[in-house]
N, C-alpha and C. Protein backbone atom coordinates (compact mmCIF):
# COMPACT_ATOMS: atom_id res chain seq x y z
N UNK A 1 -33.10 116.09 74.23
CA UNK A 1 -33.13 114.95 73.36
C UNK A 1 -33.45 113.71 74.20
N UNK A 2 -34.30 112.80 73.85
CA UNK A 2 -34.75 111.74 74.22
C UNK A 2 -34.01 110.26 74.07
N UNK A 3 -33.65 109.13 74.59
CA UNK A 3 -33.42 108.35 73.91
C UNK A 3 -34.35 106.80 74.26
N UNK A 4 -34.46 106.00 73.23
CA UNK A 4 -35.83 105.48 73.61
C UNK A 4 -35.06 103.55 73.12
N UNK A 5 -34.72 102.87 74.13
CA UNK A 5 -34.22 101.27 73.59
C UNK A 5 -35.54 100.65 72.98
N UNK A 6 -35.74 100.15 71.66
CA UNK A 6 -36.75 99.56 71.38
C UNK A 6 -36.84 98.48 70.46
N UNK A 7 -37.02 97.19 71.19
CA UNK A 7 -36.95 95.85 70.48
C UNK A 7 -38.16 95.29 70.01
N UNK A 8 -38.23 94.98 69.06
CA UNK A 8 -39.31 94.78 67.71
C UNK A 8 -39.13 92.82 67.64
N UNK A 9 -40.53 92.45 67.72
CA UNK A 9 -40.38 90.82 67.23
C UNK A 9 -40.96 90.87 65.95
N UNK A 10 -40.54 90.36 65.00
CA UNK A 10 -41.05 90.31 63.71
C UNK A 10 -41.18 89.20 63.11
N UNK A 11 -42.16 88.88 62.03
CA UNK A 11 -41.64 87.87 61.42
C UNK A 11 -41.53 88.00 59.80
N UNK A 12 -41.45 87.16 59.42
CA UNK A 12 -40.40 87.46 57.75
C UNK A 12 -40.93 85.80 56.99
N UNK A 13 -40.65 86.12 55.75
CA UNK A 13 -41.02 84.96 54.87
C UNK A 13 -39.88 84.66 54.68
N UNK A 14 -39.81 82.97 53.67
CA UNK A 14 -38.30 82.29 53.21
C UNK A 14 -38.21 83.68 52.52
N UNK A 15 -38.99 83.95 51.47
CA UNK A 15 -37.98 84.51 50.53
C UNK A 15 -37.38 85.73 50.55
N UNK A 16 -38.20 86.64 51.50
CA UNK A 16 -37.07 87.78 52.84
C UNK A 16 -35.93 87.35 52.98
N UNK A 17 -35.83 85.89 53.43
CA UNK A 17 -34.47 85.88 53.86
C UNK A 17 -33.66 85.48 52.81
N UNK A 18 -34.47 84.84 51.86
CA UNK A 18 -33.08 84.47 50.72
C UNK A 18 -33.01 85.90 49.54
N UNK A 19 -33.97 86.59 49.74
CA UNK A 19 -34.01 88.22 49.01
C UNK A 19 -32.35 89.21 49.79
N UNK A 20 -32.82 88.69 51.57
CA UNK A 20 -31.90 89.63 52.03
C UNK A 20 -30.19 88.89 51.91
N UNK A 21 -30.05 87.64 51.90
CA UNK A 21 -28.86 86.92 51.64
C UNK A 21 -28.59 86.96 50.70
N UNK A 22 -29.59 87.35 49.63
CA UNK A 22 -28.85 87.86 48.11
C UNK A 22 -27.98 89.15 48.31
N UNK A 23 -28.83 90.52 48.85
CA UNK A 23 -28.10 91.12 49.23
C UNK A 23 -26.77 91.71 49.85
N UNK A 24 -26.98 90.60 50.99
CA UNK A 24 -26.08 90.45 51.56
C UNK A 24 -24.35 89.85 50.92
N UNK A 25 -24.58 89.08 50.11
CA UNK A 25 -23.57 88.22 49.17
C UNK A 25 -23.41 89.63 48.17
N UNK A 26 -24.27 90.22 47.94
CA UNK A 26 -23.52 91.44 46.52
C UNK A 26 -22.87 92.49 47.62
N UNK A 27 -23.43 92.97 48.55
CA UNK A 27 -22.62 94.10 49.57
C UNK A 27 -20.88 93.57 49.81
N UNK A 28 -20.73 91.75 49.42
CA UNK A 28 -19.51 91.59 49.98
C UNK A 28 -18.73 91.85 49.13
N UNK A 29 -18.85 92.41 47.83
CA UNK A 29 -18.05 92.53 46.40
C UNK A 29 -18.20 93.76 46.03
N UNK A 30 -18.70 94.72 47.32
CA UNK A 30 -18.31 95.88 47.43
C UNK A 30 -18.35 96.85 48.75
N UNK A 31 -16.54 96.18 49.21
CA UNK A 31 -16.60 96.48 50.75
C UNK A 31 -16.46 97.87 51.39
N UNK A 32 -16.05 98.87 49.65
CA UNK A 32 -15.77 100.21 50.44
C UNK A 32 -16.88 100.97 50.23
N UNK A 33 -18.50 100.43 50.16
CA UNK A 33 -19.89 100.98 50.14
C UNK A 33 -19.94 101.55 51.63
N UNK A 34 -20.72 102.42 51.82
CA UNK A 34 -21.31 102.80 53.04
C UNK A 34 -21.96 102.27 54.31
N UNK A 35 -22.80 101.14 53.36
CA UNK A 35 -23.07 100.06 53.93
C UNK A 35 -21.97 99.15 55.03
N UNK A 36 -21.16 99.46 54.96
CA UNK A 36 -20.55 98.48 56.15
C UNK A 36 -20.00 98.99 57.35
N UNK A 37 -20.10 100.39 57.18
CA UNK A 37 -20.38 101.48 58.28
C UNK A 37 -20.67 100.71 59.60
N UNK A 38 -20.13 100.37 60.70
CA UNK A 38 -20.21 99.77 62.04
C UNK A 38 -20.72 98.16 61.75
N UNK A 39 -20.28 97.58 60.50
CA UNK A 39 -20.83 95.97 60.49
C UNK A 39 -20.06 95.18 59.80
N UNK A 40 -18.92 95.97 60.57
CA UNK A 40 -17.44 95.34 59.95
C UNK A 40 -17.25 93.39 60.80
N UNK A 41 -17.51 93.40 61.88
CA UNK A 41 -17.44 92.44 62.58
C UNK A 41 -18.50 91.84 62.73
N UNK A 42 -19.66 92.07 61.79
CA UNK A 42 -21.57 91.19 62.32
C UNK A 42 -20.96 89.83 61.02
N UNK A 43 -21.48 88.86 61.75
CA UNK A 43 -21.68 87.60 60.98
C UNK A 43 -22.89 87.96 60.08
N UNK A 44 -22.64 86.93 58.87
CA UNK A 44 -23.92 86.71 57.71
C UNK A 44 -25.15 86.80 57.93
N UNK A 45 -25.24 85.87 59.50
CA UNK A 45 -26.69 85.67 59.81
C UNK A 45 -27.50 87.04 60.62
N UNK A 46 -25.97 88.15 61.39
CA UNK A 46 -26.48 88.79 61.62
C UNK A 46 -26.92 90.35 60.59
N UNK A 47 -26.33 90.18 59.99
CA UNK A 47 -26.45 90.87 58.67
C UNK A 47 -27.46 90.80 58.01
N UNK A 48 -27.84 89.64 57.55
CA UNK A 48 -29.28 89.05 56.79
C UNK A 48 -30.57 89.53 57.67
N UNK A 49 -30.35 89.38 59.33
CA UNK A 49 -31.04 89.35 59.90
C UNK A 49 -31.75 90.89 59.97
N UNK A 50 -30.69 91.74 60.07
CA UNK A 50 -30.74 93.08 60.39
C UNK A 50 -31.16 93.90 59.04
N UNK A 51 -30.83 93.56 57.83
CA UNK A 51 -31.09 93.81 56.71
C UNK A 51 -33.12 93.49 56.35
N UNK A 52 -33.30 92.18 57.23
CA UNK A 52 -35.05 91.84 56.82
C UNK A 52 -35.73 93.35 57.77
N UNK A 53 -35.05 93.23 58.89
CA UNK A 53 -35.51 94.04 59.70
C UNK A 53 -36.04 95.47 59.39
N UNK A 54 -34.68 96.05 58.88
CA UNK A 54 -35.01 97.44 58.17
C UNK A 54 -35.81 97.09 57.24
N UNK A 55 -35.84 96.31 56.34
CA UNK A 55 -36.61 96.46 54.86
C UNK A 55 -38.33 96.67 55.69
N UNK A 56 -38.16 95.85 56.48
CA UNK A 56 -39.71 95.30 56.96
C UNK A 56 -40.43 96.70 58.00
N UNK A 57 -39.50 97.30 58.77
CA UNK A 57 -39.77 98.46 59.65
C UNK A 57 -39.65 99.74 58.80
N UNK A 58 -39.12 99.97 57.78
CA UNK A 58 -38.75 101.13 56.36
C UNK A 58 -40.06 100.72 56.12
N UNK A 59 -40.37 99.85 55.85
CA UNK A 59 -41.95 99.08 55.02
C UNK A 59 -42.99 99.55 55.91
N UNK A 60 -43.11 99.64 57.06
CA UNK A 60 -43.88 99.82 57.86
C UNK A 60 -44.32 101.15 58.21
N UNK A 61 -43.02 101.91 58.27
CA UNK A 61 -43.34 103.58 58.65
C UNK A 61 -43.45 104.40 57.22
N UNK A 62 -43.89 103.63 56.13
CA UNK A 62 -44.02 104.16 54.92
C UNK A 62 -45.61 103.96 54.19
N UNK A 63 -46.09 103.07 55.48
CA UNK A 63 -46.86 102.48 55.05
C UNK A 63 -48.40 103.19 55.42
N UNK A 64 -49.53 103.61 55.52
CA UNK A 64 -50.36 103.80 56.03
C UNK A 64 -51.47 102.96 56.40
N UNK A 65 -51.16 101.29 55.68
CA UNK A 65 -51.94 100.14 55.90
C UNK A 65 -51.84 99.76 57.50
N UNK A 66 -52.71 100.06 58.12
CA UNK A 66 -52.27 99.05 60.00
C UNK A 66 -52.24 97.82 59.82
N UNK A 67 -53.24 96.99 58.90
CA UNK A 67 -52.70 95.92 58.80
C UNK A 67 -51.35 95.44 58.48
N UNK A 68 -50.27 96.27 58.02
CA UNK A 68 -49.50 95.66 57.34
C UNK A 68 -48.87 95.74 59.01
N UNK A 69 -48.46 96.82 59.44
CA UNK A 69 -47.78 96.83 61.12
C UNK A 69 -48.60 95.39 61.88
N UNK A 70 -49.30 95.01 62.11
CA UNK A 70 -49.80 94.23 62.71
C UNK A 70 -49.55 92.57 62.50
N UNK A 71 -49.43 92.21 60.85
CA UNK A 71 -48.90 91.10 60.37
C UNK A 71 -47.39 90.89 60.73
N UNK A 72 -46.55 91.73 60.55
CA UNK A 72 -45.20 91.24 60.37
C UNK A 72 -44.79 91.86 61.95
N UNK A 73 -44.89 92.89 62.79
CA UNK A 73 -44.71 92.93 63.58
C UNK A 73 -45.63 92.66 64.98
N UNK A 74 -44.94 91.47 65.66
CA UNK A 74 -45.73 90.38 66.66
C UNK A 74 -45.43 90.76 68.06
N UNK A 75 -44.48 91.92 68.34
CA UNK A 75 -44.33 92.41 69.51
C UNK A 75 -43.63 93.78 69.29
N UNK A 76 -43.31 94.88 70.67
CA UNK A 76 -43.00 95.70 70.75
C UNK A 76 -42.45 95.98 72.43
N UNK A 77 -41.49 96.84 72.79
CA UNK A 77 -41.25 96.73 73.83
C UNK A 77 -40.17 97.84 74.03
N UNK A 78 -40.84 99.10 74.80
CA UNK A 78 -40.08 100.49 74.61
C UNK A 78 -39.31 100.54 76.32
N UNK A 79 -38.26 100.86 76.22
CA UNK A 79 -37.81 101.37 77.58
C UNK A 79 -37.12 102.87 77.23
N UNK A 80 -37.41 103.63 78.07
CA UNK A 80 -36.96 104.99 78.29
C UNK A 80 -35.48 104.92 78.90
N UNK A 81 -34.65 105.65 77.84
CA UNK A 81 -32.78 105.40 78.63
C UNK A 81 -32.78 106.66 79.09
N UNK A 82 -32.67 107.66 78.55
CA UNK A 82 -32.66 109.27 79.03
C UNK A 82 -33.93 110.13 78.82
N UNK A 83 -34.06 111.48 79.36
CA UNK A 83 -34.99 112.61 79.44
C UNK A 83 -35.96 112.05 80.20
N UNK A 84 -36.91 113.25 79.89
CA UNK A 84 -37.81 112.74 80.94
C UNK A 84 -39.10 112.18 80.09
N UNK A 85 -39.27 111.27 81.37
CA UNK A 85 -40.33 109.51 80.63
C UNK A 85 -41.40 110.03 80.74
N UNK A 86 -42.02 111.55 81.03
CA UNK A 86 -43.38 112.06 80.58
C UNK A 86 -43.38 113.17 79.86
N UNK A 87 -43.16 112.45 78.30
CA UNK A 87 -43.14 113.42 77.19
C UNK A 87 -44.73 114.11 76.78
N UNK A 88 -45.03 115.31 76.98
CA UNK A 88 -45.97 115.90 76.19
C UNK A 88 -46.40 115.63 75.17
């Protein structure tokens, strides 16, 4: 098994973020959802933040448009943590 650290720069519209802070405000009026699974202690902003993220990277690996990978995501940056770093 491989494991691979990989930080994504993205960018997002207002209404991403006030779409995902909607979200975010209904998840709090229902705290025993699944959803809060390890994000017991993330602030709003990091919540909102992490919430555009998935929608936008879910959006992306669903997507077969390259343009769409190319608009919203503005960087990429893989480091190898374990196995070996010349995968076949």
């Amino acid at each position: 098994m491989h494991t691979v650290d990989t930080t994504f720069r993205i960018t997002f519209t207002d209404d991403q973020y006030k779409h995902a802070k909607q979200y975010v405000e209904d998840m709090k009026k229902h705290p025993s959802r699944v959803y809060w699974i390890g994000k017991e202690n993330k602030s709003d902003d990091e919540l909102i933040l992490s919430h555009i993220a998935h929608r936008i990277l879910s959006g992306f690996y669903n997507s077969y448009d390259g343009w769409y990978g190319t608009s919203v995501i503005l960087d990429m940056t893989n480091k190898q943590i374990n196995g070996n770093s010349n995968i076949a």
